[in-house]
N, C-alpha and C. Protein backbone atom coordinates (compact mmCIF):
# COMPACT_ATOMS: atom_id res chain seq x y z
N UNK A 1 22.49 12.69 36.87
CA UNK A 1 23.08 12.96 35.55
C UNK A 1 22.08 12.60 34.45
N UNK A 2 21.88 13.51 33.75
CA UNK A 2 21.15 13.47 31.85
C UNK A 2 21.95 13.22 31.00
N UNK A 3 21.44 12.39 30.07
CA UNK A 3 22.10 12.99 28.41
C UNK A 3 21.22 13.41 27.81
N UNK A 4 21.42 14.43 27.26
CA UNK A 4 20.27 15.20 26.29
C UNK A 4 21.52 15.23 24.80
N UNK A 5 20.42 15.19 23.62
CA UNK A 5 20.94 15.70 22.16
C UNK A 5 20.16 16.98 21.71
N UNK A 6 21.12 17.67 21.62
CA UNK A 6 20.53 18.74 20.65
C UNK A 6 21.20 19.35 19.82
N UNK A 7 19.77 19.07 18.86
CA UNK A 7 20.07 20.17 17.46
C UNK A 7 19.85 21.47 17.17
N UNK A 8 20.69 21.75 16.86
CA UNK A 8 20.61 23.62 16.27
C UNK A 8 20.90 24.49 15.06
N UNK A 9 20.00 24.40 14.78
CA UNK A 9 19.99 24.75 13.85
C UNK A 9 19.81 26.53 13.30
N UNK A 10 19.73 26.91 11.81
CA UNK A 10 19.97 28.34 11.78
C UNK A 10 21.50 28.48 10.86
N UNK A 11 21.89 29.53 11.39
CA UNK A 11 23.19 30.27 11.11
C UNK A 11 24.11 29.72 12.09
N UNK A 12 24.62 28.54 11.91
CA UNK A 12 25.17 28.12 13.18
C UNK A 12 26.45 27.19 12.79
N UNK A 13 26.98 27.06 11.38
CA UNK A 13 28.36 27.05 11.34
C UNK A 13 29.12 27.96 10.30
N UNK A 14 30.69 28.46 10.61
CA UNK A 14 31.45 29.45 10.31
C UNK A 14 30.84 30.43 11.04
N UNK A 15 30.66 30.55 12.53
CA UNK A 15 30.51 31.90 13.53
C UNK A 15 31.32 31.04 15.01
N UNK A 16 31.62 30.07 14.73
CA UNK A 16 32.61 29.64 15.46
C UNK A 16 31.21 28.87 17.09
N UNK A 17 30.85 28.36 16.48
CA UNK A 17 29.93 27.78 17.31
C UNK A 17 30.24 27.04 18.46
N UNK A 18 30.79 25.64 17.08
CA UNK A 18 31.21 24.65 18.32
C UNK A 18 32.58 24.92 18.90
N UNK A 19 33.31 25.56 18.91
CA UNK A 19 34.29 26.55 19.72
C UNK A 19 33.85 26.99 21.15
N UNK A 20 32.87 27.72 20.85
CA UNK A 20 32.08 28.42 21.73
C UNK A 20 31.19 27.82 22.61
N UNK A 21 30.73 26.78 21.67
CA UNK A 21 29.75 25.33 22.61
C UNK A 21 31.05 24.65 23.66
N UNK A 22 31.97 24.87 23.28
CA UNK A 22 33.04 23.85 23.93
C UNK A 22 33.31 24.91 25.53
N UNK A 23 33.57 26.20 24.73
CA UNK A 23 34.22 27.36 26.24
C UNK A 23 33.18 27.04 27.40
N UNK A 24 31.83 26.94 26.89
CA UNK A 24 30.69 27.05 27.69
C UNK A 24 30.32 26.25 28.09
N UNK A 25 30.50 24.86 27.62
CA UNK A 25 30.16 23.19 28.48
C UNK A 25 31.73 23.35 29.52
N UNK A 26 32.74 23.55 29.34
CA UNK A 26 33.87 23.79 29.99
C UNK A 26 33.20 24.65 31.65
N UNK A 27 32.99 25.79 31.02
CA UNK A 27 32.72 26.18 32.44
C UNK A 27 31.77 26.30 33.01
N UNK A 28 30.42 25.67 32.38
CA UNK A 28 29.21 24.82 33.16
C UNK A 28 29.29 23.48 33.82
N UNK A 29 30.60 22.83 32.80
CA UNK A 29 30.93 21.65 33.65
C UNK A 29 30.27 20.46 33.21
N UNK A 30 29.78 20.93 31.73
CA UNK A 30 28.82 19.79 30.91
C UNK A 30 29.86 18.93 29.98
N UNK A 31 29.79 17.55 29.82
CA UNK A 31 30.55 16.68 29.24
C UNK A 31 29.66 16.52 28.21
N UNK A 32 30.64 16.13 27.08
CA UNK A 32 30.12 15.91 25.74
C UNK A 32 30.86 15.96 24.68
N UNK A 33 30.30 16.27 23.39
CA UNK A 33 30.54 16.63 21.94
C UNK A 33 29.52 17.63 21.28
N UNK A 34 30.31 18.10 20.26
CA UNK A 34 30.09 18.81 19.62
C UNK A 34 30.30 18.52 18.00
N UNK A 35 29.62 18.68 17.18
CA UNK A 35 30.13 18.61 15.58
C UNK A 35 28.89 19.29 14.85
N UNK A 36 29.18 19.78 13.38
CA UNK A 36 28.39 20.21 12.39
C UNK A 36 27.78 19.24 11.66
N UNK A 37 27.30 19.17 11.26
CA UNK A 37 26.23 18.21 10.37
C UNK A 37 26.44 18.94 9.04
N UNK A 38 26.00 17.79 7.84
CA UNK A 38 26.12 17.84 6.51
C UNK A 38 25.24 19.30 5.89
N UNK A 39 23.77 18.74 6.90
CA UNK A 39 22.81 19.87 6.85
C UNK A 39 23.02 21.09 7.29
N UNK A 40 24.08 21.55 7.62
CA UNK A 40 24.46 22.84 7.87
C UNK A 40 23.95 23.28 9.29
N UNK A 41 23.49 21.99 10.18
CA UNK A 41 23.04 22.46 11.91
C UNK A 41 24.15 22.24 12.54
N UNK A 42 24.11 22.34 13.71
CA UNK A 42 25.38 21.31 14.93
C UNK A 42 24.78 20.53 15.60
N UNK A 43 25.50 19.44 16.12
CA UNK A 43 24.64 18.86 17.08
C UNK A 43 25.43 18.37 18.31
N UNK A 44 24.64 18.45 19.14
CA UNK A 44 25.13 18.59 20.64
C UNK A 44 25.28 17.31 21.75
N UNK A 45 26.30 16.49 22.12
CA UNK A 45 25.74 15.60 23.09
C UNK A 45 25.81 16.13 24.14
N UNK A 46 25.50 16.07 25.39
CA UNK A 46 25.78 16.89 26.50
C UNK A 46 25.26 16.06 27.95
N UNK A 47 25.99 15.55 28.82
CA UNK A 47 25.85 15.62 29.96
C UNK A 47 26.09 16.19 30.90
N UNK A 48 25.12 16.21 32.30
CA UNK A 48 25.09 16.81 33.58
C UNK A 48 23.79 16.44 34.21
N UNK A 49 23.93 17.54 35.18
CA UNK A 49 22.62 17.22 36.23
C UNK A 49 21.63 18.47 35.56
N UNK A 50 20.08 18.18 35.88
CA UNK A 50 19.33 18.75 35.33
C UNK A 50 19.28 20.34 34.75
N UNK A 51 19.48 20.75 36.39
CA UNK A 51 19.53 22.13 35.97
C UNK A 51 20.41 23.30 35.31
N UNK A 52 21.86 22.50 35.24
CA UNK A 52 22.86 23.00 34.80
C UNK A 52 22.69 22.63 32.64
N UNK A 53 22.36 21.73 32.81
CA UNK A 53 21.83 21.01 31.10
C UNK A 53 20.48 22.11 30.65
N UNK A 54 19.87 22.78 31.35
CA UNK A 54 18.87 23.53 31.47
C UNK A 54 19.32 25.15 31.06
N UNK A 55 19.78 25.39 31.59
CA UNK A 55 21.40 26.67 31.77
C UNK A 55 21.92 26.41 29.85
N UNK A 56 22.47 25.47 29.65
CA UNK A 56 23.10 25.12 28.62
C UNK A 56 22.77 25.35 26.91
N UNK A 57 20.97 24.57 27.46
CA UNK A 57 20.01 24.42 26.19
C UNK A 57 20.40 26.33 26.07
N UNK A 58 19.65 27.41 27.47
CA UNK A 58 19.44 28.56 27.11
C UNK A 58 20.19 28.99 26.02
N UNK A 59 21.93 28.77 26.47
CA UNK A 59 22.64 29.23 26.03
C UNK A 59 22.71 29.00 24.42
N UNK A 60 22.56 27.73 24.27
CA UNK A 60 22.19 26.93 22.76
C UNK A 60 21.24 27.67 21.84
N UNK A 61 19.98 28.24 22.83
CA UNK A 61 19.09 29.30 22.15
C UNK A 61 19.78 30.11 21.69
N UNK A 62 20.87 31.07 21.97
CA UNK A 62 21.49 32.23 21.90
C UNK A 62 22.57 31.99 21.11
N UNK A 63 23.74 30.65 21.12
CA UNK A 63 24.53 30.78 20.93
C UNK A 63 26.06 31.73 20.41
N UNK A 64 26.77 31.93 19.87
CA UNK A 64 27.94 33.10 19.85
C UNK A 64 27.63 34.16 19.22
N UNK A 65 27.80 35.50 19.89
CA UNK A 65 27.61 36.40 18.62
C UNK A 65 26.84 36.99 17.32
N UNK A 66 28.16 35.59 16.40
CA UNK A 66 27.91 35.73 14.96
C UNK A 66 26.47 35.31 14.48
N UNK A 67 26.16 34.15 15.35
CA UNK A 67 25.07 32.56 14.84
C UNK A 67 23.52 33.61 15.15
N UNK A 68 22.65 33.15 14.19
CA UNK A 68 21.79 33.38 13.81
C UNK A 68 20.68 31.82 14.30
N UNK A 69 20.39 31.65 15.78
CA UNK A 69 20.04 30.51 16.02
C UNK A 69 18.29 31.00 15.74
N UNK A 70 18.32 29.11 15.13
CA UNK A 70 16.40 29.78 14.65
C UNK A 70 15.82 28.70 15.16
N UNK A 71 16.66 27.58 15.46
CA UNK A 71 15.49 26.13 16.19
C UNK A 71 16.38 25.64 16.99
N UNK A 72 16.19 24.93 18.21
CA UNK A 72 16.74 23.84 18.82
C UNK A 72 15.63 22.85 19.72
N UNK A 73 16.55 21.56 19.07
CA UNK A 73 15.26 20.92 19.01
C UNK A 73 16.40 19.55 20.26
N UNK A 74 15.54 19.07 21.10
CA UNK A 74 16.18 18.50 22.64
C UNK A 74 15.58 17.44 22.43
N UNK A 75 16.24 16.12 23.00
CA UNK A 75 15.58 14.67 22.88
C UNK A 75 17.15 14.45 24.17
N UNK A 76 15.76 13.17 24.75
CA UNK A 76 16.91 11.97 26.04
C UNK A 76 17.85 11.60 25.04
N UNK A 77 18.69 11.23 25.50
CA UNK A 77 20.09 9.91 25.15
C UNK A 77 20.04 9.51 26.18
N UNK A 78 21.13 8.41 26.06
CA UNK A 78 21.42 7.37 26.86
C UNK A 78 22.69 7.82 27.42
N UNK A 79 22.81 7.82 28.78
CA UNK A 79 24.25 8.24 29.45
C UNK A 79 25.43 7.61 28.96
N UNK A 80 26.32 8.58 28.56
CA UNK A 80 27.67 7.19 28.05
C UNK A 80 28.40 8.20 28.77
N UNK A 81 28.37 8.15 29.87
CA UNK A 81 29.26 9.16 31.04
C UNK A 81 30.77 9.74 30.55
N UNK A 82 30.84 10.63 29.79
CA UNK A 82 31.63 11.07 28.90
C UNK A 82 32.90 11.43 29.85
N UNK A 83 34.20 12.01 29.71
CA UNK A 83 35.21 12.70 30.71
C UNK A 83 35.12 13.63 30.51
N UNK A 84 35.09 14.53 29.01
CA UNK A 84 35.45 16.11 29.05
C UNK A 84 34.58 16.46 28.01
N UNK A 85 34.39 17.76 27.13
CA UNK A 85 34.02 18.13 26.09
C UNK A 85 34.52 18.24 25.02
N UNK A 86 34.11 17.69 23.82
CA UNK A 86 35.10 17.61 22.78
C UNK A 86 34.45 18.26 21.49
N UNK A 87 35.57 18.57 20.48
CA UNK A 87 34.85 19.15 19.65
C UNK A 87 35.21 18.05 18.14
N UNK A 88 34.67 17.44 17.43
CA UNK A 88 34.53 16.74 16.54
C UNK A 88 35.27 17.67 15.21
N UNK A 89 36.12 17.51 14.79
CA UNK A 89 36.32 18.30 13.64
C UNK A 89 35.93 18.07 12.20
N UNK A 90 36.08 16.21 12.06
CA UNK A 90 35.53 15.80 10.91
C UNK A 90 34.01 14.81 10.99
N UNK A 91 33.73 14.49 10.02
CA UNK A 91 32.66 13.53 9.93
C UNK A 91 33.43 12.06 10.42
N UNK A 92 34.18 11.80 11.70
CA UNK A 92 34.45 10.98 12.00
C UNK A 92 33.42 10.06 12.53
N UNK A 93 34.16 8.80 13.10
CA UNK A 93 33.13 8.06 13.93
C UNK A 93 32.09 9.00 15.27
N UNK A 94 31.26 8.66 15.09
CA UNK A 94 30.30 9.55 16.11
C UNK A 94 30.36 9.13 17.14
């Protein structure tokens, strides 16, 4: 198991992103969060095993549709062995 963070940035909120980040850690089977940032990116926590987190980033390249993805940028975290995927709605506790 990894934790990776990533940011993404671009055209990447109001196209229903982290919605879409959520359908797709769901049925890759990646645990985590999801939320928008002030700066208008999202950012991603995400655990799994390598190659499936690998699968994920791609998808992050591409993200939904609408999103206009122009950077994503990947760094380690620290495992906090999450249960499910969640999607953050406010600037709550992180």
């Amino acid at each position: 198991m990894r934790h990776i963070n990533i940011k993404v940035t671009g055209k990447v909120q109001g196209v229903f992103f982290r919605a879409s980040t959520k359908a797709v850690a769901d049925q890759m089977g990646v645990k985590g969060k999801v939320k928008n940032e002030k700066d208008g990116s999202v950012l991603i926590e995400a655990e799994a095993d390598s190659q499936t987190l690998e699968m994920f980033i791609e998808w992050c390249n591409e993200g939904p549709e609408k999103a206009k993805v122009e950077k994503v940028e990947v760094s380690e975290g620290e495992l906090q062995n999450y249960n499910n995927f969640v999607v953050i709605k406010k600037n709550l506790l992180w």
